[in-house]
C-alpha atoms as a PDB file:
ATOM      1  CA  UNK A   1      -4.008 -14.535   6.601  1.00  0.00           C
ATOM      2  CA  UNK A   2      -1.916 -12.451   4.585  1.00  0.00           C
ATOM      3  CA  UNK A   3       1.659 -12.975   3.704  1.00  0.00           C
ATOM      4  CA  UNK A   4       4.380 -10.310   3.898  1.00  0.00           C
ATOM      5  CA  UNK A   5       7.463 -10.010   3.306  1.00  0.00           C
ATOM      6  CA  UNK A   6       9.508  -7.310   5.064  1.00  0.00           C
ATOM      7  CA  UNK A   7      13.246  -6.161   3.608  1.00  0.00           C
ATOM      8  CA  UNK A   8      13.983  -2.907   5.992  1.00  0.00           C
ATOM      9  CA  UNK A   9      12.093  -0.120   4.168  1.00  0.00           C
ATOM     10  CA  UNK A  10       9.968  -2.469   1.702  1.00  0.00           C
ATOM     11  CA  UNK A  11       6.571  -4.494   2.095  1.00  0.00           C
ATOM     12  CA  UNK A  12       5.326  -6.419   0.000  1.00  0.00           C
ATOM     13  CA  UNK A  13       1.794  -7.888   0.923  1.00  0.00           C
ATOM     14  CA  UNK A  14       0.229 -11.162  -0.800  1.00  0.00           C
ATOM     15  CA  UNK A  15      -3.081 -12.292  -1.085  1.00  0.00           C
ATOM     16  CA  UNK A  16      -6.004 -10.486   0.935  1.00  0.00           C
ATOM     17  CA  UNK A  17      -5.732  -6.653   2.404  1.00  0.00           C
ATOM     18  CA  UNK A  18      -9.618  -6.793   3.466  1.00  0.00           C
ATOM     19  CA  UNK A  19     -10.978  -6.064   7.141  1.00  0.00           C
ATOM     20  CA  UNK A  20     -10.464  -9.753   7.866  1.00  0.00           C
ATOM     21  CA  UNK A  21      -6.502  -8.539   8.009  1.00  0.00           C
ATOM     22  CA  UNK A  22      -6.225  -4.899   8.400  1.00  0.00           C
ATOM     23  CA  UNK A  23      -5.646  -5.306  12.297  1.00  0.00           C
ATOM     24  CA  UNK A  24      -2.491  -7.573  11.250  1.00  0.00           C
ATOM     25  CA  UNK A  25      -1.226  -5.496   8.895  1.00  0.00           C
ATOM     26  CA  UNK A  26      -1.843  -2.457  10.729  1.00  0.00           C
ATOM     27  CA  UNK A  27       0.668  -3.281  13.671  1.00  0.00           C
ATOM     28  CA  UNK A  28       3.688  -3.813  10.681  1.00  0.00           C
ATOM     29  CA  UNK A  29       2.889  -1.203   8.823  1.00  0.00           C
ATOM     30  CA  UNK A  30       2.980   1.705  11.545  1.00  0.00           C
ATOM     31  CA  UNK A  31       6.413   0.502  12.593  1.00  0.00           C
ATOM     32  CA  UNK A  32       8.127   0.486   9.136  1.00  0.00           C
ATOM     33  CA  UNK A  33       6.933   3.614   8.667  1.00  0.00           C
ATOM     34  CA  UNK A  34       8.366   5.373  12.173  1.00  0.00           C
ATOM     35  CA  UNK A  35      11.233   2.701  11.931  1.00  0.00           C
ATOM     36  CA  UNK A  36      12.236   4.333   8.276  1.00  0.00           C
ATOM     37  CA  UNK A  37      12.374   7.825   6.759  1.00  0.00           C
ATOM     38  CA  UNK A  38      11.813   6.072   3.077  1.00  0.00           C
ATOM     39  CA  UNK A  39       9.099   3.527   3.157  1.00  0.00           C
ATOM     40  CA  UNK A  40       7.880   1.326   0.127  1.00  0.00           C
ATOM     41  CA  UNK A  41       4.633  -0.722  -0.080  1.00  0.00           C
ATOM     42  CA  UNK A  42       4.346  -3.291  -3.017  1.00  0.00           C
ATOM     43  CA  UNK A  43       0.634  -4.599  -3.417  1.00  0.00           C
ATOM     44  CA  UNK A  44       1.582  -6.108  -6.559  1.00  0.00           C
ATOM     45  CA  UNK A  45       0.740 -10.023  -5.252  1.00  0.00           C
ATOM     46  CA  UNK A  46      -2.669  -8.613  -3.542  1.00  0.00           C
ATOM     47  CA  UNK A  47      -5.974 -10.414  -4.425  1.00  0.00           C
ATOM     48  CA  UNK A  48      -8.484  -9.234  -2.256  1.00  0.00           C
ATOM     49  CA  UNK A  49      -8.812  -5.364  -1.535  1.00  0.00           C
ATOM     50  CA  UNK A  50     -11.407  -3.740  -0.077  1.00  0.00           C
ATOM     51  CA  UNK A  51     -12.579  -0.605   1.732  1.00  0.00           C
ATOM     52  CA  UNK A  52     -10.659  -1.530   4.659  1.00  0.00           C
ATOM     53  CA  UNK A  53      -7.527  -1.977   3.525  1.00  0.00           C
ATOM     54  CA  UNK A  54      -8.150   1.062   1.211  1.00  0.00           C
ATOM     55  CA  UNK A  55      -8.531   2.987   4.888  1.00  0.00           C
ATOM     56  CA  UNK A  56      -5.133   1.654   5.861  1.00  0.00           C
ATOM     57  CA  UNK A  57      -4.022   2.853   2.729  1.00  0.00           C
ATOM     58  CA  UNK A  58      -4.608   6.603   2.887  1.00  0.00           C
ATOM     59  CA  UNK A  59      -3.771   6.226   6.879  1.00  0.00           C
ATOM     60  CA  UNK A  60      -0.579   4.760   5.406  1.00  0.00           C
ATOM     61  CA  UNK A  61      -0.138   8.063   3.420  1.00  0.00           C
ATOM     62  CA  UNK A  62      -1.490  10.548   5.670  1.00  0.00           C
ATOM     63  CA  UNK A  63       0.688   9.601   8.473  1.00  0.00           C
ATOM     64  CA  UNK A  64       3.763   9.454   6.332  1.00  0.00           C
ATOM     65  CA  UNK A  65       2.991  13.288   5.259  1.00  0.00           C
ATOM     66  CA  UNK A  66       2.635  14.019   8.774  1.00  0.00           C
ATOM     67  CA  UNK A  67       5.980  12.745   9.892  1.00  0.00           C
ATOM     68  CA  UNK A  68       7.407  14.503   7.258  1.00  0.00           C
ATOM     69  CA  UNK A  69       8.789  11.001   5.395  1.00  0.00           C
ATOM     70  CA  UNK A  70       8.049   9.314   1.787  1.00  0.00           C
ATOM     71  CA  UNK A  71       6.190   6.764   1.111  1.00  0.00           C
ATOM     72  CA  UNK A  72       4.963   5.149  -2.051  1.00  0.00           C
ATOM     73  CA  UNK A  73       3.583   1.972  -3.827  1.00  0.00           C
ATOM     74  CA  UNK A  74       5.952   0.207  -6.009  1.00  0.00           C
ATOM     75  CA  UNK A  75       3.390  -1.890  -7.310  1.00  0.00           C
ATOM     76  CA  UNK A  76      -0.300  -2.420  -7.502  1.00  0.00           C
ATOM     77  CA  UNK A  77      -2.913  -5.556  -8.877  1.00  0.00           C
ATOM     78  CA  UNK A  78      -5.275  -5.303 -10.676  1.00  0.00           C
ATOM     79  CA  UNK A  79      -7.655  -5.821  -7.616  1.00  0.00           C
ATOM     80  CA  UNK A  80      -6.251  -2.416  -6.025  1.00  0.00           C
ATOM     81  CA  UNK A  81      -6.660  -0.610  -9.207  1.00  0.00           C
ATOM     82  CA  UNK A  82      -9.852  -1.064  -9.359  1.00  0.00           C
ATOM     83  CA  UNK A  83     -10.924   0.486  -6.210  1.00  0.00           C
ATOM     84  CA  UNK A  84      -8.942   2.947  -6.342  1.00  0.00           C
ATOM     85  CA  UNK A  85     -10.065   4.057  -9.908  1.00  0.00           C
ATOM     86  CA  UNK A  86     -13.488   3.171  -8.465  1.00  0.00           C
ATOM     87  CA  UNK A  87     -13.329   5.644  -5.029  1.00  0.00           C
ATOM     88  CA  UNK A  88     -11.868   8.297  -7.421  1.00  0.00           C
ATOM     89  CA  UNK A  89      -8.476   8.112  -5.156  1.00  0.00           C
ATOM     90  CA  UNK A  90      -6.272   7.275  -7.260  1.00  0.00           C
ATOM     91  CA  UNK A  91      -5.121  10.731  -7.795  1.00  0.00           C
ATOM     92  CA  UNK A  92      -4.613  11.033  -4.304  1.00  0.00           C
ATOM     93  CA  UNK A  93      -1.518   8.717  -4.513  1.00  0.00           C
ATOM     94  CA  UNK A  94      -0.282  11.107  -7.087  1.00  0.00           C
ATOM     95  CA  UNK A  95       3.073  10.315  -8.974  1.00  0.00           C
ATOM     96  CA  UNK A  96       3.209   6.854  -6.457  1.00  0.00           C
ATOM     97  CA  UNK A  97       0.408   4.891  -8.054  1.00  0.00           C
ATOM     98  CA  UNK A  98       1.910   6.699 -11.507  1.00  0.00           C
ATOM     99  CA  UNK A  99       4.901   4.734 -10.766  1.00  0.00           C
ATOM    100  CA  UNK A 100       3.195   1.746  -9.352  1.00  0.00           C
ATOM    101  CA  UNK A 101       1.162   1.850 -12.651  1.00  0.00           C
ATOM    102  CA  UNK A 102       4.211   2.390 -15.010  1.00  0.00           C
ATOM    103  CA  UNK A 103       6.048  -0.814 -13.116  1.00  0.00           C
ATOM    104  CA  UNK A 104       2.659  -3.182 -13.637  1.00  0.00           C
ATOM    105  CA  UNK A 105       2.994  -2.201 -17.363  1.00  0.00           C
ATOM    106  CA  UNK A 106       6.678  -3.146 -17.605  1.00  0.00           C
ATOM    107  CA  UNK A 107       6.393  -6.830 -16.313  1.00  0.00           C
END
């Protein structure tokens, strides 16, 4: 089970975003993002990724573009930077993951 932590327009997820917890995560992260115009993901503390949770990514995105409100990743580990270097989507997170990146570096 994952853990997350939830401060208004922030989540930060911990330990597996696989298909075993996509369904969970899912359900919290639709409502952040209709709940807020500004919404913030931080995958930072994530061990496990895989395709599903790369699915609920790009949902994640997709749907924020189509309600016309921001969202980006304020931090990524090395387990989602892999995949998404591996699917070749990592430019389609564009100046997010570049910040995500930038913030991994720092720390």
């Amino acid at each position: 089970m994952p853990k997350k932590k939830e401060q208004g327009n922030h989540l930060a997820i911990e330990g597996e975003f696989t298909i075993y917890t996509v369904g969970e995560l899912k359900e919290q992260i639709l409502g952040a993002l209709l709940a807020n115009d500004e919404f913030e993901m931080d995958l930072s503390a994530v061990e496990e990724f895989d395709a599903a949770g790369l699915q609920l990514l790009i949902m994640t995105k997709k749907g924020a573009s189509a309600l016309n409100r921001k969202f980006r990743l304020t931090g990524c580990s090395a387990a989602v930077l892999s995949l998404l270097d591996l699917s070749g989507l990592a430019s389609f997170f564009g100046d997010s993951l570049t910040y995500a990146k930038s913030k991994e570096a720092i720390a």
